[in-house]
Protein backbone atom coordinates (compact mmCIF):
# COMPACT_ATOMS: atom_id res chain seq x y z
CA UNK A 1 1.71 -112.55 46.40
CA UNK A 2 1.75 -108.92 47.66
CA UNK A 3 5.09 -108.90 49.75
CA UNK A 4 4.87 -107.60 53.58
CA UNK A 5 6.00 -103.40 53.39
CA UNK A 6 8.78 -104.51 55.96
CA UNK A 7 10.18 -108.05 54.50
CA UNK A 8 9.50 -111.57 54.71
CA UNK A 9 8.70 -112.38 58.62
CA UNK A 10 10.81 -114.65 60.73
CA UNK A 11 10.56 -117.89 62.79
CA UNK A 12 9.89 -115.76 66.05
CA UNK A 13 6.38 -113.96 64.97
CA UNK A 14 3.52 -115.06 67.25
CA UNK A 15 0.14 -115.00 65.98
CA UNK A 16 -2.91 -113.47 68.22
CA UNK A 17 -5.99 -114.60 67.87
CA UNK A 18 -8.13 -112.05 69.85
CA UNK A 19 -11.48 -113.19 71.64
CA UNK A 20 -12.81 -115.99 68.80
CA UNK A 21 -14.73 -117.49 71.78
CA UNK A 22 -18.51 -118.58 71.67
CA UNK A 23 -20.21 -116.06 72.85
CA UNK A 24 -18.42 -113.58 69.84
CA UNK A 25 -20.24 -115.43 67.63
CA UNK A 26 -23.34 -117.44 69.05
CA UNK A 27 -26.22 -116.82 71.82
CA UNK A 28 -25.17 -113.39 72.69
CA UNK A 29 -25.97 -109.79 72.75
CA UNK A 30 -22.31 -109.41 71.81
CA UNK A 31 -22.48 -112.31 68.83
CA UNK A 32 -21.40 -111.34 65.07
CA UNK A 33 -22.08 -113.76 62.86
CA UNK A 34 -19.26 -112.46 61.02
CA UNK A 35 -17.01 -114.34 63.37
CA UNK A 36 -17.78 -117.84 61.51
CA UNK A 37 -16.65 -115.97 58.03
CA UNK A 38 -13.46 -115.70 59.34
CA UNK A 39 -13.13 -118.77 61.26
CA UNK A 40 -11.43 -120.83 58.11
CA UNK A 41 -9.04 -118.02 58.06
CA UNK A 42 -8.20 -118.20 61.38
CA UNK A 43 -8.01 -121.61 61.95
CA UNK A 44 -5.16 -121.86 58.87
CA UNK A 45 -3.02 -119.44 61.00
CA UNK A 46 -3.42 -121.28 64.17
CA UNK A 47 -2.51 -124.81 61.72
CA UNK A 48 0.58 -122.55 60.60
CA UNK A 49 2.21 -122.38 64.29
CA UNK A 50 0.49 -123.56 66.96
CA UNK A 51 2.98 -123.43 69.68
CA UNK A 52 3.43 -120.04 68.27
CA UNK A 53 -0.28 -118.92 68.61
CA UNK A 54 -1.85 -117.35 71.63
CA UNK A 55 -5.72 -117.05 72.76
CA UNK A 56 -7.40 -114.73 74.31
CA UNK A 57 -10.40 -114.98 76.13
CA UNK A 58 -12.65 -111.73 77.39
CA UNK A 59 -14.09 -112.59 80.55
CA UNK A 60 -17.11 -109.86 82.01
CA UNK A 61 -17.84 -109.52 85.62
CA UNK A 62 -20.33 -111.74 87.65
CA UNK A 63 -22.14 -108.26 88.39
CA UNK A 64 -21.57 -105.05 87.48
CA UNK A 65 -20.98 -103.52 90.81
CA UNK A 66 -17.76 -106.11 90.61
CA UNK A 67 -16.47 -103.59 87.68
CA UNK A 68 -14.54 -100.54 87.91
CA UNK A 69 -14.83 -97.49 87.05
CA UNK A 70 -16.47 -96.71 84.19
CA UNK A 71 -16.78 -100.46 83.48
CA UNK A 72 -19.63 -100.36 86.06
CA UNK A 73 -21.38 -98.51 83.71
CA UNK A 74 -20.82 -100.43 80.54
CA UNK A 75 -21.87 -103.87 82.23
CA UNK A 76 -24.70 -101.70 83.70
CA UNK A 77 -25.89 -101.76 79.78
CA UNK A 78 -24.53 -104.83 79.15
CA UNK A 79 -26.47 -107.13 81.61
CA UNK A 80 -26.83 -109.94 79.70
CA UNK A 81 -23.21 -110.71 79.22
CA UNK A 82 -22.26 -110.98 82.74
CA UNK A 83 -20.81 -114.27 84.10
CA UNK A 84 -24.11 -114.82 86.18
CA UNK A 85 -26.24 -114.86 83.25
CA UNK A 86 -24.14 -116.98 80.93
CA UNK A 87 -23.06 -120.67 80.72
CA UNK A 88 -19.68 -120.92 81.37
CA UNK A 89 -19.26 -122.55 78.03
CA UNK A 90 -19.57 -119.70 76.02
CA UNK A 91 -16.75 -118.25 77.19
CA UNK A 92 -14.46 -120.97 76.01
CA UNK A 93 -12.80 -120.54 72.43
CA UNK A 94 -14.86 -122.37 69.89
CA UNK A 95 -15.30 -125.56 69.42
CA UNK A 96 -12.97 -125.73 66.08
CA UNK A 97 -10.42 -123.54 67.37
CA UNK A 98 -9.69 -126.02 71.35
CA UNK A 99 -7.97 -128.20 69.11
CA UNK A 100 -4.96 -126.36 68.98
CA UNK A 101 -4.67 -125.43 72.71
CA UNK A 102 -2.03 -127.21 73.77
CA UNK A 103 0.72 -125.97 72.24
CA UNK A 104 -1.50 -122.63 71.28
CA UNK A 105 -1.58 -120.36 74.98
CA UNK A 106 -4.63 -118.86 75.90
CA UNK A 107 -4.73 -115.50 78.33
CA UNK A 108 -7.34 -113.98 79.65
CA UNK A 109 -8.23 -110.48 79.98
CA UNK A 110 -10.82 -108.51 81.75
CA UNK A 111 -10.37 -105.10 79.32
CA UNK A 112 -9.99 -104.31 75.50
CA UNK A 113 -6.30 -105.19 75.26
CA UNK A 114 -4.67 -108.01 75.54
CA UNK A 115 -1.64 -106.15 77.51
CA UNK A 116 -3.62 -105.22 80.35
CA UNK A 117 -3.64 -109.08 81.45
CA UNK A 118 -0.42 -109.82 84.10
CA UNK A 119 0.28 -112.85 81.69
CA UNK A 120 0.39 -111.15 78.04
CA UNK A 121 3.59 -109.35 78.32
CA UNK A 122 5.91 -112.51 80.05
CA UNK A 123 4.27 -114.54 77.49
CA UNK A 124 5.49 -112.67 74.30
CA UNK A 125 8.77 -112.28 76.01
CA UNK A 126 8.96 -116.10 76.55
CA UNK A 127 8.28 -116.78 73.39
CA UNK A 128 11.04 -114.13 72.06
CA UNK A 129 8.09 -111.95 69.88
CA UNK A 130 9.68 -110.08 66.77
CA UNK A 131 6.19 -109.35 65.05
CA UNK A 132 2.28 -110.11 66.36
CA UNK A 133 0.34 -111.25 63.14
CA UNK A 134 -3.27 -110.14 64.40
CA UNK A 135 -6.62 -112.16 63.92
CA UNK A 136 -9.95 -112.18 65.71
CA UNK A 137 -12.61 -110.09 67.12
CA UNK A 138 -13.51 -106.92 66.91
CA UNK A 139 -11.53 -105.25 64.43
CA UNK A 140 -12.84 -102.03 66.11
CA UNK A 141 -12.55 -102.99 69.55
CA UNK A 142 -10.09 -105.46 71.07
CA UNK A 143 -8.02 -105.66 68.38
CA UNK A 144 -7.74 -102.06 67.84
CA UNK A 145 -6.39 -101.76 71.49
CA UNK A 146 -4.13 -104.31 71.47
CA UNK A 147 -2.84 -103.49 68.26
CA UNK A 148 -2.28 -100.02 69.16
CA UNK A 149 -0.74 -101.02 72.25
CA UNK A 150 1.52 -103.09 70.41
CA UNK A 151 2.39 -100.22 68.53
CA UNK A 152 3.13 -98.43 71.58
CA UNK A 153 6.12 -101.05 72.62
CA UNK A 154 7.33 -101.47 69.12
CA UNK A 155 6.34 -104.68 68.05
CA UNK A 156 5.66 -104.97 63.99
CA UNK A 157 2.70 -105.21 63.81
CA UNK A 158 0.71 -107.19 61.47
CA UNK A 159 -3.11 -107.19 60.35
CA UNK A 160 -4.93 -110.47 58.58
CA UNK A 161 -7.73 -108.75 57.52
CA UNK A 162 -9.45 -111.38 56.29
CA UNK A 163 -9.03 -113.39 59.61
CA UNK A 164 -10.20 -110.19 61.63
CA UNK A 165 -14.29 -108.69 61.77
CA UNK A 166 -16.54 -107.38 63.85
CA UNK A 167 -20.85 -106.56 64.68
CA UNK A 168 -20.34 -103.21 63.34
CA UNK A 169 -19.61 -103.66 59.73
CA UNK A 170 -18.70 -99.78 59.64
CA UNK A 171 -16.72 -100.27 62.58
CA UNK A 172 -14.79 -102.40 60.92
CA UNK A 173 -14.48 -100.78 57.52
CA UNK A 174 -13.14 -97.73 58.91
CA UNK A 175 -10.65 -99.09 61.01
CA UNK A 176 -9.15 -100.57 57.98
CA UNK A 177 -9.92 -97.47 55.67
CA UNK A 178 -8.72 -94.50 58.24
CA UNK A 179 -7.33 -95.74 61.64
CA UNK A 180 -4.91 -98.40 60.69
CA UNK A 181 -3.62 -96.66 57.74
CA UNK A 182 -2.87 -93.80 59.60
CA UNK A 183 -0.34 -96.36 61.66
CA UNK A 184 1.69 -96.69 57.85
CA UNK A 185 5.35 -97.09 59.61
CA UNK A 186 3.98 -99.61 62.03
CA UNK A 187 0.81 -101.53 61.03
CA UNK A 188 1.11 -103.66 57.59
CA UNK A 189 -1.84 -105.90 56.47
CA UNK A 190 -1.95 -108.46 54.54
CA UNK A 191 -4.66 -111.39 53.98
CA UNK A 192 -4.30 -115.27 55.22
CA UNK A 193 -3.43 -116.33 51.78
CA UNK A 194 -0.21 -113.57 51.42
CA UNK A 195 0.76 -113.95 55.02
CA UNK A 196 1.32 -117.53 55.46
CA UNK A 197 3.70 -117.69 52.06
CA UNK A 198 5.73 -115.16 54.07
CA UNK A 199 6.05 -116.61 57.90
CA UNK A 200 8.74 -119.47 57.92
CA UNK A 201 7.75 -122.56 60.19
């Protein structure tokens, strides 16, 4: 077992599982494949503490003109993932992972991190967060913002980087070779297998 930099955790750690929804990893332009290598991963975290696990869910725009800013332009390039052009379905966590919703929360959010959504922030203080153990997609993308953001309000903050991946495999090498590291005092990480023999019930 390699030992967390900052101790064993404790029983008030919640576990975020960023964006594992369908259309992250099937029927797409946004689908990784790499998102089913990671499901068994994540699904043993969400197993570990349900009640202590929360979802999110990115949600895009009906049409672009509903976006702002420069968010217009992005789903101006991003067509196909607007809510007009998808089933509604693939925006719901998949199919393996529903199971554990309730206890597990799920939040949606509109932008890269998690904190941006009204509910995130009342949520972790509800639920007394000490540490957010990290899982989900992208490694480079929505969990790089909320990480850092968690950073930013000094929660320990905690990587699974076997539970974590993303489209862009150099994306998501490099945020695990350069950006994270960089983040030494803040960010640990640790895989599935290390970080459950470390996070009490």
């Amino acid at each position: 077992m390699t030992p967390l930099r900052f101790g064993p955790l404790d029983r008030n750690a919640v576990h975020v599982c960023v964006d594992m929804q369908r259309f992250f990893a099937e029927g797409s332009e946004w689908a990784a494949p790499a998102t089913f290598g990671v499901l068994p991963a994540v699904e043993r975290l969400c197993a570990h503490a349900p009640a202590r696990t929360v979802f999110t869910r990115f949600l895009t725009p009906h049409r672009a003109e509903d976006a702002k800013g420069q968010w217009r332009a992005y789903y101006g390039r991003w067509t196909s993932v607007l809510a007009d052009r998808l089933d509604p379905d693939m925006f719901e966590l998949l199919p393996s992972l529903r199971r554990f919703t309730p206890p597990a929360h799920v939040i949606d959010k509109r932008v890269h991190s998690a904190f941006e959504a009204d509910a995130f922030q009342p949520l972790l203080d509800r639920l007394d967060a000490s540490a957010l153990i990290f899982s989900g997609v992208e490694t480079d993308v929505c969990v790089l913002a909320t990480a850092l953001t968690a950073v930013d309000r000094g929660y320990r903050t905690i990587l699974v980087t076997d539970a974590i991946t993303s489209s862009s495999a150099a994306g998501h090498d490099a945020s695990l070779e350069a950006v994270f590291p960089r983040f030494d005092m803040q960010v640990e990480t640790t895989s599935t297998e290390d970080l459950l023999k470390q996070w009490p019930r």
